[in-house]
Protein backbone atom coordinates (compact mmCIF):
# COMPACT_ATOMS: atom_id res chain seq x y z
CA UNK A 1 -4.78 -3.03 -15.77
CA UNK A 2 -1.21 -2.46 -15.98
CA UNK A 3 -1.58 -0.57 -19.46
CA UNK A 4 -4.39 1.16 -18.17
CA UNK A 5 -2.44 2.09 -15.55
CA UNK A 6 0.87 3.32 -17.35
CA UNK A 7 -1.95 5.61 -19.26
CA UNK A 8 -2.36 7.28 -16.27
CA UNK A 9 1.17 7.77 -15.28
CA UNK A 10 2.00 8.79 -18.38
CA UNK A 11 -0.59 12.02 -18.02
CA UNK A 12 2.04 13.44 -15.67
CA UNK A 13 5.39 12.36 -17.03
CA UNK A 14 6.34 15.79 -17.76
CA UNK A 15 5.56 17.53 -14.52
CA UNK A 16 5.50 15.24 -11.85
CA UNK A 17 8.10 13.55 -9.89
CA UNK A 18 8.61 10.20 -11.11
CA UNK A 19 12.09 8.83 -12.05
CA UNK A 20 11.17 5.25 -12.44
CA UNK A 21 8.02 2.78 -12.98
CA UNK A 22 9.18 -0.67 -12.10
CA UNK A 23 6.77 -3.47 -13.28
CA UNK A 24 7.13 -6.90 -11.40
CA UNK A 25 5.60 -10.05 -13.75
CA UNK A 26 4.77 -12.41 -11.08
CA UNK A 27 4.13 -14.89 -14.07
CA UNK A 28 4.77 -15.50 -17.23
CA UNK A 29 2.63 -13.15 -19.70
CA UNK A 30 2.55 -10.74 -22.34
CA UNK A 31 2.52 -6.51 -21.63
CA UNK A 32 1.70 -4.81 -24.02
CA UNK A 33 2.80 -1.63 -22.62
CA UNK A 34 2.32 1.36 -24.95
CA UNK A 35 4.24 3.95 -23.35
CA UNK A 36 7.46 5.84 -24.98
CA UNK A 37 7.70 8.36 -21.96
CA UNK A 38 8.03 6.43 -18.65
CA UNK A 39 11.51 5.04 -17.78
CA UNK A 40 10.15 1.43 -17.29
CA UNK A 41 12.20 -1.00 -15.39
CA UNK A 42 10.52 -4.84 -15.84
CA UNK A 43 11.26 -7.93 -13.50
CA UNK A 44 10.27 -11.47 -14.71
CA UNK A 45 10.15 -14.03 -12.07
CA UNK A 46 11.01 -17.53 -13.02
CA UNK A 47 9.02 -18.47 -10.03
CA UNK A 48 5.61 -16.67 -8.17
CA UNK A 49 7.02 -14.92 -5.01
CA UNK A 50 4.47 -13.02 -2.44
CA UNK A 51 3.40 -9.06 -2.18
CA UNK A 52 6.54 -8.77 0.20
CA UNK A 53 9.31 -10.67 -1.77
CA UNK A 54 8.16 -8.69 -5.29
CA UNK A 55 8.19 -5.57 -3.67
CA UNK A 56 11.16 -5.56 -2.18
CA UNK A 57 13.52 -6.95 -5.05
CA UNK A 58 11.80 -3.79 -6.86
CA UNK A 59 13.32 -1.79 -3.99
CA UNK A 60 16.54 -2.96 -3.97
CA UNK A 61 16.61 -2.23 -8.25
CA UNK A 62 14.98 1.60 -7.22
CA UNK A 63 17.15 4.05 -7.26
CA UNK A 64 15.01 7.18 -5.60
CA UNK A 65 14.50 8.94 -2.59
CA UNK A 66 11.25 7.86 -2.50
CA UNK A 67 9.82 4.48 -3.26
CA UNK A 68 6.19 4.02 -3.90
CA UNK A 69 4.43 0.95 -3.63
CA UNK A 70 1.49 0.72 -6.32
CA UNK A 71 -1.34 -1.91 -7.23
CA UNK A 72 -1.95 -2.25 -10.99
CA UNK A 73 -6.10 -1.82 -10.19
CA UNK A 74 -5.47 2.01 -9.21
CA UNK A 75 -6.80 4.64 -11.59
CA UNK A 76 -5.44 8.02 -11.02
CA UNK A 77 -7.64 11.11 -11.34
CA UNK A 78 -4.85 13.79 -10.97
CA UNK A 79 -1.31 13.73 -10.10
CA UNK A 80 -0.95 12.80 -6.81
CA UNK A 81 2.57 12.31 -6.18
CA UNK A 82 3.39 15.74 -6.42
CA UNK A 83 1.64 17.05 -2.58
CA UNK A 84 2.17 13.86 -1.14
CA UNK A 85 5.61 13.75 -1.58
CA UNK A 86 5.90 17.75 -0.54
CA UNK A 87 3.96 16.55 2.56
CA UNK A 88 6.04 13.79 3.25
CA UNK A 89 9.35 15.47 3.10
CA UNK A 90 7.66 18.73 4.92
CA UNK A 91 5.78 16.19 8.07
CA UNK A 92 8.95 14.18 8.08
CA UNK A 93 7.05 10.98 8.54
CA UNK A 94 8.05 7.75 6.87
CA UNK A 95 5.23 7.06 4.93
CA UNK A 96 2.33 9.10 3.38
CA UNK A 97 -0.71 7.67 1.20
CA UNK A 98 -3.47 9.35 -0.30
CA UNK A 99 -7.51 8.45 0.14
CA UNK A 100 -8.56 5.20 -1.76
CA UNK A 101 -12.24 5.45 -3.42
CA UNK A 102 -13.99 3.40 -5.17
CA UNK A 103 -15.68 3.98 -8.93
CA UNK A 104 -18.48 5.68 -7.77
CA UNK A 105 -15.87 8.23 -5.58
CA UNK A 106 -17.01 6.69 -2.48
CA UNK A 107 -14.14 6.28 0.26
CA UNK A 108 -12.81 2.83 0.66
CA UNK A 109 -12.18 0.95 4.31
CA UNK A 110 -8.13 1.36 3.38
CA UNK A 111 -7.76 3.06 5.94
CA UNK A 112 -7.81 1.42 9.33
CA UNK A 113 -7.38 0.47 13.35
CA UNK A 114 -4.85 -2.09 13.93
CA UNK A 115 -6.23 -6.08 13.75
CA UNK A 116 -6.96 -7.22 17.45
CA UNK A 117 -8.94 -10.52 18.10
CA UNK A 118 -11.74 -8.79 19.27
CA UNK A 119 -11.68 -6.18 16.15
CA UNK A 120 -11.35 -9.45 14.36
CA UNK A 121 -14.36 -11.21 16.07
CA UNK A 122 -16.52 -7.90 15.43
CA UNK A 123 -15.60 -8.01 11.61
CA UNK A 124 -16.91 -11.59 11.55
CA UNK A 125 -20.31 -10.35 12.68
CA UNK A 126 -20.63 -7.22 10.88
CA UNK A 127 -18.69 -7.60 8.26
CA UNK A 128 -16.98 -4.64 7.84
CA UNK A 129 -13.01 -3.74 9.06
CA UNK A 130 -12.66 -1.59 12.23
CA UNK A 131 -11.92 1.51 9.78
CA UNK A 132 -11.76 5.35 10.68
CA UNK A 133 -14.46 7.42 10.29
CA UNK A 134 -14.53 10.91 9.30
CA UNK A 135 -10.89 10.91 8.07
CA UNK A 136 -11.62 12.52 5.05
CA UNK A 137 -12.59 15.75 6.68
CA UNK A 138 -9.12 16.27 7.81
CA UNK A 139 -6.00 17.52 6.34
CA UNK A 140 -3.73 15.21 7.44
CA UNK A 141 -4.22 11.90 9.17
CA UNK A 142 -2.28 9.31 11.44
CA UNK A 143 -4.08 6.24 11.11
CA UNK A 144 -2.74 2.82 12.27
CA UNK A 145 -2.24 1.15 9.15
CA UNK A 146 -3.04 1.72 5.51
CA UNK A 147 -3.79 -1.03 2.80
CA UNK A 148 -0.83 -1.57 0.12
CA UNK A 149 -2.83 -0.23 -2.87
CA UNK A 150 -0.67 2.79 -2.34
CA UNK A 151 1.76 3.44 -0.02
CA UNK A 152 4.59 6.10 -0.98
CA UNK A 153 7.83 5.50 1.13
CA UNK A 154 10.98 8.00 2.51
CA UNK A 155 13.52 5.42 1.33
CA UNK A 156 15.62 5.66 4.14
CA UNK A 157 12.56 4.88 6.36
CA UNK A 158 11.74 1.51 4.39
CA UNK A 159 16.03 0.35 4.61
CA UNK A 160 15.37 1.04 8.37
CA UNK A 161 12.83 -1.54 8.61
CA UNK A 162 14.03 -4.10 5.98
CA UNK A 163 11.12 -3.59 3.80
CA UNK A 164 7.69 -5.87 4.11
CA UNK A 165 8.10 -9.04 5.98
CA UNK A 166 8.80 -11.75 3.22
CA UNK A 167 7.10 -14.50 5.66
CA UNK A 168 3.54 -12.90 4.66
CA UNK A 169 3.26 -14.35 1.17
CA UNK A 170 0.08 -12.55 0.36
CA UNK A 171 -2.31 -10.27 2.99
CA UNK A 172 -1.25 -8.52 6.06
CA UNK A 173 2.35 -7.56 5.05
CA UNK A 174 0.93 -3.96 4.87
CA UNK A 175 -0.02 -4.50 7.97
CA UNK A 176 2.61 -5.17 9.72
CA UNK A 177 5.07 -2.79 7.58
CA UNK A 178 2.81 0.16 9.53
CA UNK A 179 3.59 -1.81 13.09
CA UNK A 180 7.25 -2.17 12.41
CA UNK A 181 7.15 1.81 11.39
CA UNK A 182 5.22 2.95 14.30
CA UNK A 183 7.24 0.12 17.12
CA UNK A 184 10.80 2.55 15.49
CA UNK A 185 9.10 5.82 16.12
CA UNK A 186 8.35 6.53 12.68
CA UNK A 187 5.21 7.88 11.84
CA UNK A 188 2.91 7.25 8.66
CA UNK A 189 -0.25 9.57 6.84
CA UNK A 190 -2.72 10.00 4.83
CA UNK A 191 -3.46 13.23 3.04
CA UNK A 192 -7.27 12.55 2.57
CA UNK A 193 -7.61 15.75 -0.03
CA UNK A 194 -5.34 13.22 -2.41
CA UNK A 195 -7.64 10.27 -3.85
CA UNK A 196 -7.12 7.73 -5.94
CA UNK A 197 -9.93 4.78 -7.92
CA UNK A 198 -9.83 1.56 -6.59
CA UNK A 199 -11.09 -1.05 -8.94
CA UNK A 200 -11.16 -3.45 -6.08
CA UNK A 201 -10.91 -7.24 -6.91
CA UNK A 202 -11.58 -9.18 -3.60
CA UNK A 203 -9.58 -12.12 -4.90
CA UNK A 204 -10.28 -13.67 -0.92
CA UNK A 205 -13.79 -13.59 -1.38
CA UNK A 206 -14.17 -15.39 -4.86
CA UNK A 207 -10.82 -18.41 -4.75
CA UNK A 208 -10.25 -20.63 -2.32
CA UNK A 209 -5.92 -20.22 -1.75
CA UNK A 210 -6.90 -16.72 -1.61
CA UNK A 211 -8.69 -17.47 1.42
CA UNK A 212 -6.44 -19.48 2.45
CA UNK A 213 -3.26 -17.59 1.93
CA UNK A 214 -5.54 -14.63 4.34
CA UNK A 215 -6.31 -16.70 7.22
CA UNK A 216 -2.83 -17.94 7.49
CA UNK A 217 -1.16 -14.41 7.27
CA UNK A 218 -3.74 -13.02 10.02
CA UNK A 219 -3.08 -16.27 12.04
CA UNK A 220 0.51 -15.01 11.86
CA UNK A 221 -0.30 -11.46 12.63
CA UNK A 222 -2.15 -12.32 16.11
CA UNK A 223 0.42 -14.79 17.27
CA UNK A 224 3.21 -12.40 16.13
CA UNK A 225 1.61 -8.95 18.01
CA UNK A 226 -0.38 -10.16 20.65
CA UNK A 227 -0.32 -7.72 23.41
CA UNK A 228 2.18 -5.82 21.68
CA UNK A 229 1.11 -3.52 19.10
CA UNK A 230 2.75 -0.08 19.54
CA UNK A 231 1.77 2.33 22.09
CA UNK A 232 2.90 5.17 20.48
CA UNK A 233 0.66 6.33 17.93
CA UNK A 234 -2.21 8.39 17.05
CA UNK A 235 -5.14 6.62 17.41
CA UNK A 236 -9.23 8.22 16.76
């Protein structure tokens, strides 16, 4: 996926905006990463670390004005780093992601209404996420939250807030990134025009510490923001 992905990057090396790819090996393995154009940064761990932790150590080593958080199971179509970064530095908002489909160009739930226990319960019984619907008509979008497939960041906006929240080792961390932004009066988009393939692997749904690893991080979520998720957003 990671190959597969640097293909893609590598499309637009010559016109878009992209200074650095920084690729985090969470364990020991082999890339073979047949690229000559991309300035490619690459952090081995000694030891796993969580979503958070990887992501920001790969911060700290960045070096741009904008910092862009990307999963190796996205498949770009065009280049979309070019209007989302002109949006984000013309809205200045914090953070700006595109529309997430699937293979078959169908938009994904990434894009959704904060977790509440009762948004929670009615997940368990339909089994969907409390997502928006109709987003993708609009030019611009304030959601509550986005999931970390893609999430392009001002930098000075992510040093504000200290990055993701190391105590979420794996789920939720995007989560509560959007809360912290929102709770410090910095706002967060989606350009739904801008879409990206999602070649979605639902690790929670097929191992059991995957489970695990989500039920503890949205345990941690409710306890956390109970009664106090922000107030000051845009909300549909």
């Amino acid at each position: 996926m990671v190959s597969t992905l640097l293909s893609d990057l590598e499309k637009f090396s010559d016109t878009t905006v992209i200074e650095e790819v920084i690729i985090t090996c969470n364990i020991t393995e082999d890339l073979d990463l047949n690229t000559t154009k991309l300035p490619i940064k690459i952090i081995k761990n000694e030891q796993p670390k969580g979503f958070a932790a990887n992501h920001n150590v790969a911060f700290q080593r960045s070096k741009g004005k904008y910092f862009c958080v990307l999963n190796p199971d996205i498949r770009l179509i065009n280049d979309p780093f070019h209007p989302l970064v002109n949006q984000l530095a013309n809205l200045k908002i914090s953070m700006i992601a595109p529309a997430i489909v699937d293979m078959e160009g169908n938009i994904e739930d990434s894009v959704r209404k904060f977790p509440t226990i009762t948004r929670l319960l009615k997940r368990f019984v339909v089994g969907k996420h409390d997502s928006y619907i109709g987003f993708e008509d609009k030019d611009i979008f304030y959601p509550d939250w986005v999931a970390g497939m893609f999430m392009l960041f001002d930098r000075e906006a992510y040093k504000k807030i200290n990055g993701f929240d190391e105590s979420f080792f794996l789920y939720y961390e995007d989560t509560d990134i959007c809360v912290r932004l929102w709770k410090n009066n910095l706002p967060l988009a989606v350009l739904p025009q801008i879409r990206v393939i999602h070649e979605a692997q639902r690790q929670s749904h097929k191992q059991l510490k995957y489970l695990r690893w989500h039920l503890s991080s949205m345990l941690r979520f409710i306890f956390r923001y109970w009664g106090r998720l922000p107030d000051r957003y845009f909300s549909d």
